[in-house]
C-alpha atoms as a PDB file:
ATOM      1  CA  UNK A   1      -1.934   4.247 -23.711  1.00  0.00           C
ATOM      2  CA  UNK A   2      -2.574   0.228 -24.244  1.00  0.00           C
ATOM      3  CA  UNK A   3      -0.672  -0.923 -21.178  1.00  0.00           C
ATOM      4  CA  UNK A   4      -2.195  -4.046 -20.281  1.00  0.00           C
ATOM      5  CA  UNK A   5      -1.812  -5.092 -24.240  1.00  0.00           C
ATOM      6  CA  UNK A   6      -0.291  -8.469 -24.211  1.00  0.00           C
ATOM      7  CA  UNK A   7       1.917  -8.040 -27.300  1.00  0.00           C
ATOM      8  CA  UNK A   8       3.664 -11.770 -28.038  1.00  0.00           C
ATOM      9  CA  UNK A   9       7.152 -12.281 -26.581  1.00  0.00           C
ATOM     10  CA  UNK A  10       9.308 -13.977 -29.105  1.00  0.00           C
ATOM     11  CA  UNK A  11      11.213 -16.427 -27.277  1.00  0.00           C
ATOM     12  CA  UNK A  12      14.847 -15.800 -28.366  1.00  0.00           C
ATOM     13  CA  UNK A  13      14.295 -13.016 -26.310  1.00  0.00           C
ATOM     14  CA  UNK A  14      14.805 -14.871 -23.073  1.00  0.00           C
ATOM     15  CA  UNK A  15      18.280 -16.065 -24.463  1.00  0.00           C
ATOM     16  CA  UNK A  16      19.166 -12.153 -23.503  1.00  0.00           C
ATOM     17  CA  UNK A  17      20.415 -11.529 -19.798  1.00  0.00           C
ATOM     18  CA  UNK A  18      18.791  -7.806 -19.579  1.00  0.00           C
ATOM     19  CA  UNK A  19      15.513  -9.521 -21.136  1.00  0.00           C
ATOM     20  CA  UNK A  20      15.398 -12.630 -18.785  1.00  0.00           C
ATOM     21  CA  UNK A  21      15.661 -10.074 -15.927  1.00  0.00           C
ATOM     22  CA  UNK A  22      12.930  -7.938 -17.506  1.00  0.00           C
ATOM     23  CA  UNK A  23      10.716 -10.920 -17.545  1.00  0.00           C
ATOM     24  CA  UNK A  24      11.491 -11.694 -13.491  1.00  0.00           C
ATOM     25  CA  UNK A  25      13.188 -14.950 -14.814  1.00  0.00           C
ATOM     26  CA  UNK A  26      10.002 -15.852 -16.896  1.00  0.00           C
ATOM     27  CA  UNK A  27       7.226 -15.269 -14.240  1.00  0.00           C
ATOM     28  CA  UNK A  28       6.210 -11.943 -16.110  1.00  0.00           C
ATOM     29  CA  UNK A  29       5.207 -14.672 -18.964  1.00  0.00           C
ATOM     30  CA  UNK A  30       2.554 -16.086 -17.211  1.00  0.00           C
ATOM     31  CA  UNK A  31      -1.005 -15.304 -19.361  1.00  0.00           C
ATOM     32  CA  UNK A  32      -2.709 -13.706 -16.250  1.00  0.00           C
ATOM     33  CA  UNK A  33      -1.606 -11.757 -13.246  1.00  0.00           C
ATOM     34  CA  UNK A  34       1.919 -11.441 -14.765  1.00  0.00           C
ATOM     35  CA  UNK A  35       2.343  -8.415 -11.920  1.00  0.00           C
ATOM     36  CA  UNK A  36       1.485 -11.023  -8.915  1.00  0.00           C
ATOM     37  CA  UNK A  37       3.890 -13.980 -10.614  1.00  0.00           C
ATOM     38  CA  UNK A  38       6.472 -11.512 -10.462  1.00  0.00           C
ATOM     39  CA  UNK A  39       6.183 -10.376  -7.376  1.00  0.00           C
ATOM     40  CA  UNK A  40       5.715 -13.727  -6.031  1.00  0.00           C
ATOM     41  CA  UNK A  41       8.930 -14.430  -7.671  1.00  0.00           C
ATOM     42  CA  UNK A  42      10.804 -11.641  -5.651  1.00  0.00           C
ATOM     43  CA  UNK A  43       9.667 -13.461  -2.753  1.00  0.00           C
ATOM     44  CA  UNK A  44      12.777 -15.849  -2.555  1.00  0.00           C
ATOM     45  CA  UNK A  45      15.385 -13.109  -3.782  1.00  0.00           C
ATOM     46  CA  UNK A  46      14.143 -11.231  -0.600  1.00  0.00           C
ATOM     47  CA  UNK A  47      13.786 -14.014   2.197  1.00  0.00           C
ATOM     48  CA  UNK A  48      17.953 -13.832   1.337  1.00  0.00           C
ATOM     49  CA  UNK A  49      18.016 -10.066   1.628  1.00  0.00           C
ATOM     50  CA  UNK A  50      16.933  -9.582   4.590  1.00  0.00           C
ATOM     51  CA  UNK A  51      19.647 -10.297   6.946  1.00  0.00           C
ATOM     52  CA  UNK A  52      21.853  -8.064   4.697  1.00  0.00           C
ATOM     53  CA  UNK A  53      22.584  -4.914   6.880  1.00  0.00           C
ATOM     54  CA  UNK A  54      20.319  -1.858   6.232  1.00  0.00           C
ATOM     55  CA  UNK A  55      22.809   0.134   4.140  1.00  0.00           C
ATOM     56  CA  UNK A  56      23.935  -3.039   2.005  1.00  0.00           C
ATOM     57  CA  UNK A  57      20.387  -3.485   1.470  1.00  0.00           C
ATOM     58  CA  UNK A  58      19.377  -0.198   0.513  1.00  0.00           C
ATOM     59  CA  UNK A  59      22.469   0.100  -1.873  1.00  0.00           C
ATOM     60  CA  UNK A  60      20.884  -2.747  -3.497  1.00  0.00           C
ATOM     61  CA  UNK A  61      17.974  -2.069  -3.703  1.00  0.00           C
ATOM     62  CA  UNK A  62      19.084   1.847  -5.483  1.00  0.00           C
ATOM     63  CA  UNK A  63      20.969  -0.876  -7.275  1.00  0.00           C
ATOM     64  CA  UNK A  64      18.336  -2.979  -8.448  1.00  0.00           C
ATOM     65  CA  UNK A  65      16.387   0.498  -9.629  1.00  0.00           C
ATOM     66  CA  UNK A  66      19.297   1.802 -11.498  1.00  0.00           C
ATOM     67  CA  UNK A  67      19.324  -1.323 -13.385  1.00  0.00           C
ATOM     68  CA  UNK A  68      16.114  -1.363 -13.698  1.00  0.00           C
ATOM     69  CA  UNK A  69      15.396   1.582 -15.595  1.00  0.00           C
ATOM     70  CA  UNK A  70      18.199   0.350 -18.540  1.00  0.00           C
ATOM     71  CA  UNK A  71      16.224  -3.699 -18.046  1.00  0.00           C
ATOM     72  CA  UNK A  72      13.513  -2.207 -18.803  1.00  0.00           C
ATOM     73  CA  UNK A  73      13.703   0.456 -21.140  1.00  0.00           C
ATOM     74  CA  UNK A  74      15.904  -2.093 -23.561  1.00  0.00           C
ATOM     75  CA  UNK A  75      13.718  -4.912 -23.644  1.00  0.00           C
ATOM     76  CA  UNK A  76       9.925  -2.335 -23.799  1.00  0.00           C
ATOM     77  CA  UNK A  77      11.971  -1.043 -26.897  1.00  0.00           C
ATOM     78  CA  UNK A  78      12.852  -5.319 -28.155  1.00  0.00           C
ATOM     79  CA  UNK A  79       9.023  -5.244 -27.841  1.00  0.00           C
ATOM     80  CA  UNK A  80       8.107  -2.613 -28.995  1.00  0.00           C
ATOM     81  CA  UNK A  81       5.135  -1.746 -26.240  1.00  0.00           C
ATOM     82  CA  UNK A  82       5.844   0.667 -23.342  1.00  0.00           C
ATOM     83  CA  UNK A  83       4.851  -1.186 -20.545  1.00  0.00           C
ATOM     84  CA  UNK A  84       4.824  -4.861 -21.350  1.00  0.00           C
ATOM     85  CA  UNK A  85       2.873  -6.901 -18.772  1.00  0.00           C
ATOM     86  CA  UNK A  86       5.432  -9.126 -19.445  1.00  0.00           C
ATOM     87  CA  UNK A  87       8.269  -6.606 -17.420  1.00  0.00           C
ATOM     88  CA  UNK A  88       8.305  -6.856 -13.982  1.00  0.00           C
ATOM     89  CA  UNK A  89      11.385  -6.216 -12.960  1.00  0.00           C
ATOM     90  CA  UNK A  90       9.411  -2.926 -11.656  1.00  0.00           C
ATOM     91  CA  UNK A  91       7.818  -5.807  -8.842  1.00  0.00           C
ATOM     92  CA  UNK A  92      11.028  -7.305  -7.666  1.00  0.00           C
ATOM     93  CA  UNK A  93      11.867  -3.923  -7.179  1.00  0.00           C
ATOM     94  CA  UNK A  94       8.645  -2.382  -5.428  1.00  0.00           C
ATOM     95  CA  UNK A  95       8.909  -5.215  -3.366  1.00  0.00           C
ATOM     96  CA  UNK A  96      12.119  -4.875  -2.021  1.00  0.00           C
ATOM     97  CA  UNK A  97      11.318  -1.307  -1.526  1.00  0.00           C
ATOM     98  CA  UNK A  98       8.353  -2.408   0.442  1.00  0.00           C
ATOM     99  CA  UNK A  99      10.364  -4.375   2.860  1.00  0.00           C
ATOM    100  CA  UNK A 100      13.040  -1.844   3.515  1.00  0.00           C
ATOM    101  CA  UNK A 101      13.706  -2.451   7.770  1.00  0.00           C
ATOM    102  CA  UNK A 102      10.813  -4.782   8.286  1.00  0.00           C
ATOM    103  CA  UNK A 103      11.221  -7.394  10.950  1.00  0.00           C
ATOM    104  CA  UNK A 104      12.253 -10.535   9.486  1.00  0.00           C
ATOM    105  CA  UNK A 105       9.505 -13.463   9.170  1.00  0.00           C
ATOM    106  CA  UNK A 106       7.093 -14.827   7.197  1.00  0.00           C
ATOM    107  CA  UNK A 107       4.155 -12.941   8.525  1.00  0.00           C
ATOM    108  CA  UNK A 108       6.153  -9.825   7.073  1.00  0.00           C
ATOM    109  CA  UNK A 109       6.834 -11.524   3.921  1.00  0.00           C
ATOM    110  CA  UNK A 110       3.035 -12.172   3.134  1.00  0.00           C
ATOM    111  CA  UNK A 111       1.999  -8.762   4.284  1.00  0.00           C
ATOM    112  CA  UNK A 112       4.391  -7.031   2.142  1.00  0.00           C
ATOM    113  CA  UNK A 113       3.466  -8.696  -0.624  1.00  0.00           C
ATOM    114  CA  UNK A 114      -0.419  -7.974  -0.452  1.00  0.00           C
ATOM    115  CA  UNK A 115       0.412  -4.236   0.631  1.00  0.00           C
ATOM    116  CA  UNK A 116       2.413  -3.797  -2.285  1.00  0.00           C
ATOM    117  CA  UNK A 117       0.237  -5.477  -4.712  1.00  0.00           C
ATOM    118  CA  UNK A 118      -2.753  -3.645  -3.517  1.00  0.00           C
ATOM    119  CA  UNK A 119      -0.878  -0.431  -4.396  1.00  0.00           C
ATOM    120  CA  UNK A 120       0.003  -1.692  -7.680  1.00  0.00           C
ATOM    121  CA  UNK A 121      -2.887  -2.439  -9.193  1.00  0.00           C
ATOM    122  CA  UNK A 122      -5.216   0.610  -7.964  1.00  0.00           C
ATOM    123  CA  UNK A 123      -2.685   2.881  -8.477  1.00  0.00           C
ATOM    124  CA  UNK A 124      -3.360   6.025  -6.007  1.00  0.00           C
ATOM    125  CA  UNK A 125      -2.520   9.316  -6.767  1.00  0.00           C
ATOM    126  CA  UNK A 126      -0.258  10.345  -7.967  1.00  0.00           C
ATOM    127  CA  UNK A 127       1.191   6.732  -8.775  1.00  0.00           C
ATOM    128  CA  UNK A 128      -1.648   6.953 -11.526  1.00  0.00           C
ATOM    129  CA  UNK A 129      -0.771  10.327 -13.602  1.00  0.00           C
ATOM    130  CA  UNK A 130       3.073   8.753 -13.262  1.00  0.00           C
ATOM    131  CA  UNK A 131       1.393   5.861 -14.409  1.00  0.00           C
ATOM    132  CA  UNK A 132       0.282   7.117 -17.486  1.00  0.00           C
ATOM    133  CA  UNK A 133       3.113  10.378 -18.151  1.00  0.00           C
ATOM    134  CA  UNK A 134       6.290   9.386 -17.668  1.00  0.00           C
ATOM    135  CA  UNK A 135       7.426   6.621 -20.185  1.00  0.00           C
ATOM    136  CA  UNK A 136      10.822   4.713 -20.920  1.00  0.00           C
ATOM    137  CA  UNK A 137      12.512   2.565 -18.388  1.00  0.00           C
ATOM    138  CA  UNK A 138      12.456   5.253 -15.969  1.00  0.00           C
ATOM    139  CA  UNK A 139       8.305   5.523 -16.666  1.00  0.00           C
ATOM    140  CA  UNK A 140       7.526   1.676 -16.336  1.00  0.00           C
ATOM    141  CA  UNK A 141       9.955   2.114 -13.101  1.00  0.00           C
ATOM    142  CA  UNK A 142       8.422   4.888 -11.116  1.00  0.00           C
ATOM    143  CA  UNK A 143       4.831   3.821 -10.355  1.00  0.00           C
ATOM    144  CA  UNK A 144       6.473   0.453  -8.338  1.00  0.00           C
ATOM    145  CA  UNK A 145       9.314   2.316  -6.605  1.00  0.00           C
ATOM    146  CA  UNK A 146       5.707   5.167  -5.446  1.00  0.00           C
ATOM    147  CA  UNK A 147       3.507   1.339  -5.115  1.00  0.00           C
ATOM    148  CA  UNK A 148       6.571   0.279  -2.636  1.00  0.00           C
ATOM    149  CA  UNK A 149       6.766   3.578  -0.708  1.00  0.00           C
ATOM    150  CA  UNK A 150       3.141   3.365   0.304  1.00  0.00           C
ATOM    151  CA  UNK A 151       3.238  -0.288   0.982  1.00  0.00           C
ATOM    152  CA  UNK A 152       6.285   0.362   3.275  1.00  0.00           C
ATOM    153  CA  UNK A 153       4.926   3.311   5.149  1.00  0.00           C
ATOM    154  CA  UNK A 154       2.069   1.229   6.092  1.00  0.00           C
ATOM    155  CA  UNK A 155       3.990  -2.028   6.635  1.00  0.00           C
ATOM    156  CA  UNK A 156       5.987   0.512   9.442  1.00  0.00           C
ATOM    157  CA  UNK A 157       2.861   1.584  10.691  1.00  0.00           C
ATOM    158  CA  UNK A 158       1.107  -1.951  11.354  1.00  0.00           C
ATOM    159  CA  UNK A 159       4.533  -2.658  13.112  1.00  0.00           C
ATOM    160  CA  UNK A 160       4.942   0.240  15.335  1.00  0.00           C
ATOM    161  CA  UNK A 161       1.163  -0.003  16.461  1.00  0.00           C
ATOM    162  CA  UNK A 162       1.880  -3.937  17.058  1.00  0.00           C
ATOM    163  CA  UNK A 163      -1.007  -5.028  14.477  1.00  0.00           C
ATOM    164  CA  UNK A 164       1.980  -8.411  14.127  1.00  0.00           C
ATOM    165  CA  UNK A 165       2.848  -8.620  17.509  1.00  0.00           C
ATOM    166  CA  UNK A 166      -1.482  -9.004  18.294  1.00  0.00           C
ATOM    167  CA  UNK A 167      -1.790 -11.543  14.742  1.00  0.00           C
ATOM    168  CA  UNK A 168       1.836 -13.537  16.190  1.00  0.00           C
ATOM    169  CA  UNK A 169       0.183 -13.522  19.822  1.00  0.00           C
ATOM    170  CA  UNK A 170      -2.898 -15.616  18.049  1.00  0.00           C
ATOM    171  CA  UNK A 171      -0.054 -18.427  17.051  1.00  0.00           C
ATOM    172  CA  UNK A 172      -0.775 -18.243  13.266  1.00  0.00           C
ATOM    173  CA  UNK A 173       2.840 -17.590  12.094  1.00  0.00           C
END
């Protein structure tokens, strides 16, 4: 499987709702680190998430998923590559898994987002055979929802053994 293969995206595509969403609202267009500008991008959508009580959010975020697979499967198909670099719709969503009941703050915010990038991109088992076996929406999907599950267990970890607490006692955030 080609899935880094950075097929053209025809630009009447972004006229489409379920395609501009696919793109992350065009930061999945950017030539290079189309995963990072889209998770970067989620950013914002979050910082007004998280005061939303804890089973709003998580009905959102299944929410966000759910759409997610049909986002994504629709416009992979319009492009006719599984796995566009261009879709990251998959980020928004790994991220906001990441940062399900995490303290509010930025320190949180930035952590989250390197966890959950790191997890991305190397891929540990058995995000990688997901990675490369399942396909469709559901396939392009899975590997952020796993990315996000790691990230969070460890972003729960650093806060329950006070790793923030000792960085926010060092007045950096």
């Amino acid at each position: 499987m080609i899935k880094y293969f950075r097929a053209p995206v025809p630009p009447k595509l972004l006229l489409n709702p379920i395609h501009l969403l696919s793109f992350g609202f065009g930061s999945g267009l950017s030539p290079f680190a189309s995963g990072t500008f889209g998770t970067l991008a989620a950013i914002p959508f979050y910082y007004f998430m998280q005061s939303i009580p804890l089973g709003y959010y998580l009905l959102l975020v299944l929410t966000t998923f759910a759409l997610g697979v049909y986002f994504c499967d629709v416009t992979s198909k319009a492009l006719g590559v599984h796995d566009h670099g261009a879709i990251v719709w998959d980020e928004f969503v790994g991220y906001f898994i990441t940062m399900i009941a995490v303290p509010t703050g930025w320190i949180y915010i930035i952590a989250g987002f390197f966890l959950f990038r790191v997890f991305d991109v190397f891929k540990p088992w058995p995000i990688n055979i997901l990675d490369e076996k399942v396909s469709g929406g559901f396939g392009i999907m899975i590997d952020d929802v796993l990315a996000g599950v790691y990230a969070l267990v460890c972003m729960h970890l650093l806060v329950y053994f006070g790793v923030f607490d000792k960085i926010n006692a060092l007045g950096l955030f």
